[in-house]
N, C-alpha and C. Protein backbone atom coordinates (compact mmCIF):
# COMPACT_ATOMS: atom_id res chain seq x y z
N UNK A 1 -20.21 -94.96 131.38
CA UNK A 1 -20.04 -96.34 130.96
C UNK A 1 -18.61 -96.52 130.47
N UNK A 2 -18.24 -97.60 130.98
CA UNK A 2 -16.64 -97.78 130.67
C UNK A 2 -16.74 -98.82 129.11
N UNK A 3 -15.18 -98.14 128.21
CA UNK A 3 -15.85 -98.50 126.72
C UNK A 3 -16.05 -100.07 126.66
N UNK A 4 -15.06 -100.67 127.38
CA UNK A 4 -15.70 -102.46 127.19
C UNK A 4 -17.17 -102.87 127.66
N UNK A 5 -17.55 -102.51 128.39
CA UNK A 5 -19.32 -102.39 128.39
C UNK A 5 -20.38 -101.81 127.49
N UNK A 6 -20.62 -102.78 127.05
CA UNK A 6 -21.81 -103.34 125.64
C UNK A 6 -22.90 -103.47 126.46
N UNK A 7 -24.03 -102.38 125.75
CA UNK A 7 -25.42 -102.71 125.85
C UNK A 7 -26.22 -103.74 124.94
N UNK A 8 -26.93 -104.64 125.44
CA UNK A 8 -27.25 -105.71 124.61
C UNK A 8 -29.13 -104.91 124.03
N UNK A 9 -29.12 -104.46 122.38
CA UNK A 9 -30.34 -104.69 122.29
C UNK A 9 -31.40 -105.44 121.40
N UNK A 10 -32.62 -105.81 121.61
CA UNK A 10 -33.24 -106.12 120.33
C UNK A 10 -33.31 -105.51 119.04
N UNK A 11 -33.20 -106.10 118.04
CA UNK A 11 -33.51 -105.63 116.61
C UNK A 11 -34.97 -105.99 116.14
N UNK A 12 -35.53 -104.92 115.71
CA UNK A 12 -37.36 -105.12 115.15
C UNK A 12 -36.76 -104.75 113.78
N UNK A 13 -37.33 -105.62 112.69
CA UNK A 13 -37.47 -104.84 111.60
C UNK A 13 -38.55 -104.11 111.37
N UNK A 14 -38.81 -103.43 110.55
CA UNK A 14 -39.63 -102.81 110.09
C UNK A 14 -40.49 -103.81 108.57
N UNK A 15 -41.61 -103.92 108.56
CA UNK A 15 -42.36 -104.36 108.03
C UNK A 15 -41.31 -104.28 106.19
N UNK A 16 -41.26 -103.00 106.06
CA UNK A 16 -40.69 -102.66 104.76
C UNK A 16 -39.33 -103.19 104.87
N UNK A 17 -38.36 -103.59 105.57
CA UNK A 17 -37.30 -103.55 105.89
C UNK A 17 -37.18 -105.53 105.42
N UNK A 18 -38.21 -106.04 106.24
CA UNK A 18 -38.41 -107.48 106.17
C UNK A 18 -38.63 -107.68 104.85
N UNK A 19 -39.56 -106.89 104.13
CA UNK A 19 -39.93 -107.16 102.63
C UNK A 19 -38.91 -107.06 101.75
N UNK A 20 -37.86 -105.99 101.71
CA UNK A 20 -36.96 -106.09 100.76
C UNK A 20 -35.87 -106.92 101.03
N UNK A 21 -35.71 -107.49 102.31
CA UNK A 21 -34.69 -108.64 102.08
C UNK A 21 -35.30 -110.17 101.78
N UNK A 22 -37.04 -110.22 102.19
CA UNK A 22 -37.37 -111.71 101.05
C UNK A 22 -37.23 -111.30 99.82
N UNK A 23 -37.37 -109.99 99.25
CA UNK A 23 -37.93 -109.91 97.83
C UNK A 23 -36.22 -110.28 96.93
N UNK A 24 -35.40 -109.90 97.86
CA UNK A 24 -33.35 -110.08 97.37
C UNK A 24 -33.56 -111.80 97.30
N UNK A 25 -34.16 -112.36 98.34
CA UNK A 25 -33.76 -113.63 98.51
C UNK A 25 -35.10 -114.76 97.44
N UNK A 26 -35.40 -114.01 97.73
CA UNK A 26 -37.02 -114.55 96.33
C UNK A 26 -35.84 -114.28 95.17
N UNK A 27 -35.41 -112.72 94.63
CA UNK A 27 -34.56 -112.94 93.38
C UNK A 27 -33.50 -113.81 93.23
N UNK A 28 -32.67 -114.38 94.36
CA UNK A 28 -31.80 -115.11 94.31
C UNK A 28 -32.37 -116.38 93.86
N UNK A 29 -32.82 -116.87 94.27
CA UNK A 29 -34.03 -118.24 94.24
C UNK A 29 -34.30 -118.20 92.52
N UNK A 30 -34.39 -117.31 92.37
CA UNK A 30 -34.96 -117.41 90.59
C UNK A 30 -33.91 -117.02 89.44
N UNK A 31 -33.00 -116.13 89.86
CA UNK A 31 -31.93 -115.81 89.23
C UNK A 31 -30.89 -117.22 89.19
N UNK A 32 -30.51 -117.79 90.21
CA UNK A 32 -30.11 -118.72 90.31
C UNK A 32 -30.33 -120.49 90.46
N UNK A 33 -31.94 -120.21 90.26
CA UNK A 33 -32.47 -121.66 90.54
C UNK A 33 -32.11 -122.26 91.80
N UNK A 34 -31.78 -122.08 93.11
CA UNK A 34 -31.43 -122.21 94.02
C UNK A 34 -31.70 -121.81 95.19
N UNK A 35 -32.94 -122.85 95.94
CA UNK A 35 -33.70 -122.11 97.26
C UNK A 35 -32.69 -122.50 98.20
N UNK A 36 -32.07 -123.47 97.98
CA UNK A 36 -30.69 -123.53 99.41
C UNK A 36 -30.24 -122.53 99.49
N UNK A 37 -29.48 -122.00 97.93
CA UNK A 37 -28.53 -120.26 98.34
C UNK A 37 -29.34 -119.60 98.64
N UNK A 38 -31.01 -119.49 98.49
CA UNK A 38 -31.24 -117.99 98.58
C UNK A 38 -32.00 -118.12 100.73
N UNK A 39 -31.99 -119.62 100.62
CA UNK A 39 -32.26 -119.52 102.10
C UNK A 39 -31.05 -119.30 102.82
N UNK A 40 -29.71 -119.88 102.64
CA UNK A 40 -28.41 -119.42 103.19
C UNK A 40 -27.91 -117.77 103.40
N UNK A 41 -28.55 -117.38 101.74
CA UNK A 41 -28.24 -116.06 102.36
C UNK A 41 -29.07 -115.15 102.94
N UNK A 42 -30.60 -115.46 103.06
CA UNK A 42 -31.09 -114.96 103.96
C UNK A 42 -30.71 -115.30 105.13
N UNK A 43 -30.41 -116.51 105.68
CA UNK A 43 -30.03 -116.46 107.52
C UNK A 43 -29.05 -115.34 107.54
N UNK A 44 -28.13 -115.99 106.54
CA UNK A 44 -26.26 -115.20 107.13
C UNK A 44 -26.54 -113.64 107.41
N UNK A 45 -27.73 -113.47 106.06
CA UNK A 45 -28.36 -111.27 106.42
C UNK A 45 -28.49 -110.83 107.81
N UNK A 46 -29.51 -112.13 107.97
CA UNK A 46 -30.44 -112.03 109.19
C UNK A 46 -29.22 -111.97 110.71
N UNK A 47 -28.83 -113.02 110.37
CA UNK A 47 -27.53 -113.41 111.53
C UNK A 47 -26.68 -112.10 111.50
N UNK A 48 -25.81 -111.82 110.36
CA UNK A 48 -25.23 -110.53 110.59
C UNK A 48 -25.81 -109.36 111.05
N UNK A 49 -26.99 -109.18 110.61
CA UNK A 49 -27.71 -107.60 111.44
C UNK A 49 -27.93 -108.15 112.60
N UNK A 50 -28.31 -109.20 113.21
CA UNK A 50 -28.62 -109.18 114.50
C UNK A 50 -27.26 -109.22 115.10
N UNK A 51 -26.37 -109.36 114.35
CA UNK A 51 -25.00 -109.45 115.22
C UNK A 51 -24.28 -108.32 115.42
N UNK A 52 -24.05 -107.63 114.21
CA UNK A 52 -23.90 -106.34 113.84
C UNK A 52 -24.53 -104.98 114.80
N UNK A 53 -25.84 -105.55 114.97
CA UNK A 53 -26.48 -104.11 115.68
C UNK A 53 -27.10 -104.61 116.76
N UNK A 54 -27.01 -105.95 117.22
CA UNK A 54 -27.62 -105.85 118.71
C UNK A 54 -26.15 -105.68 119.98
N UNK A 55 -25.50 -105.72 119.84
CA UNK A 55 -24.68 -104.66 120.83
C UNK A 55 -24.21 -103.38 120.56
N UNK A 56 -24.24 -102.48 120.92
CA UNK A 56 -23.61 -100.90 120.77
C UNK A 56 -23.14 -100.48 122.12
N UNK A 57 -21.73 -99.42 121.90
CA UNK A 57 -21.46 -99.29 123.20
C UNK A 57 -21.80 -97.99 123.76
């Protein structure tokens, strides 16, 4: 494989994996009184790992 060729793959979380990033974004929500931030920063998590690790070369 030549290095500019990227394999594209899915990301599964893992059951436990899903739980501790609502349980960050549940604390944000209460630490801060703020379900907008704690829904913002759950996408941006979500968005970066899927961005982060669904190509590898």
């Amino acid at each position: 494989m030549r290095v500019n060729e990227l394999n594209q793959y899915k990301i599964v979380y893992t059951e436990a994996a899903e739980e501790d990033i609502f349980s960050k974004a549940e604390y944000i929500e209460k630490a801060y009184h703020d379900s907008d931030l704690a829904f913002k920063w759950y996408t941006r998590l979500r968005t970066q790992i899927q961005k982060d690790l669904s190509f590898l070369i």
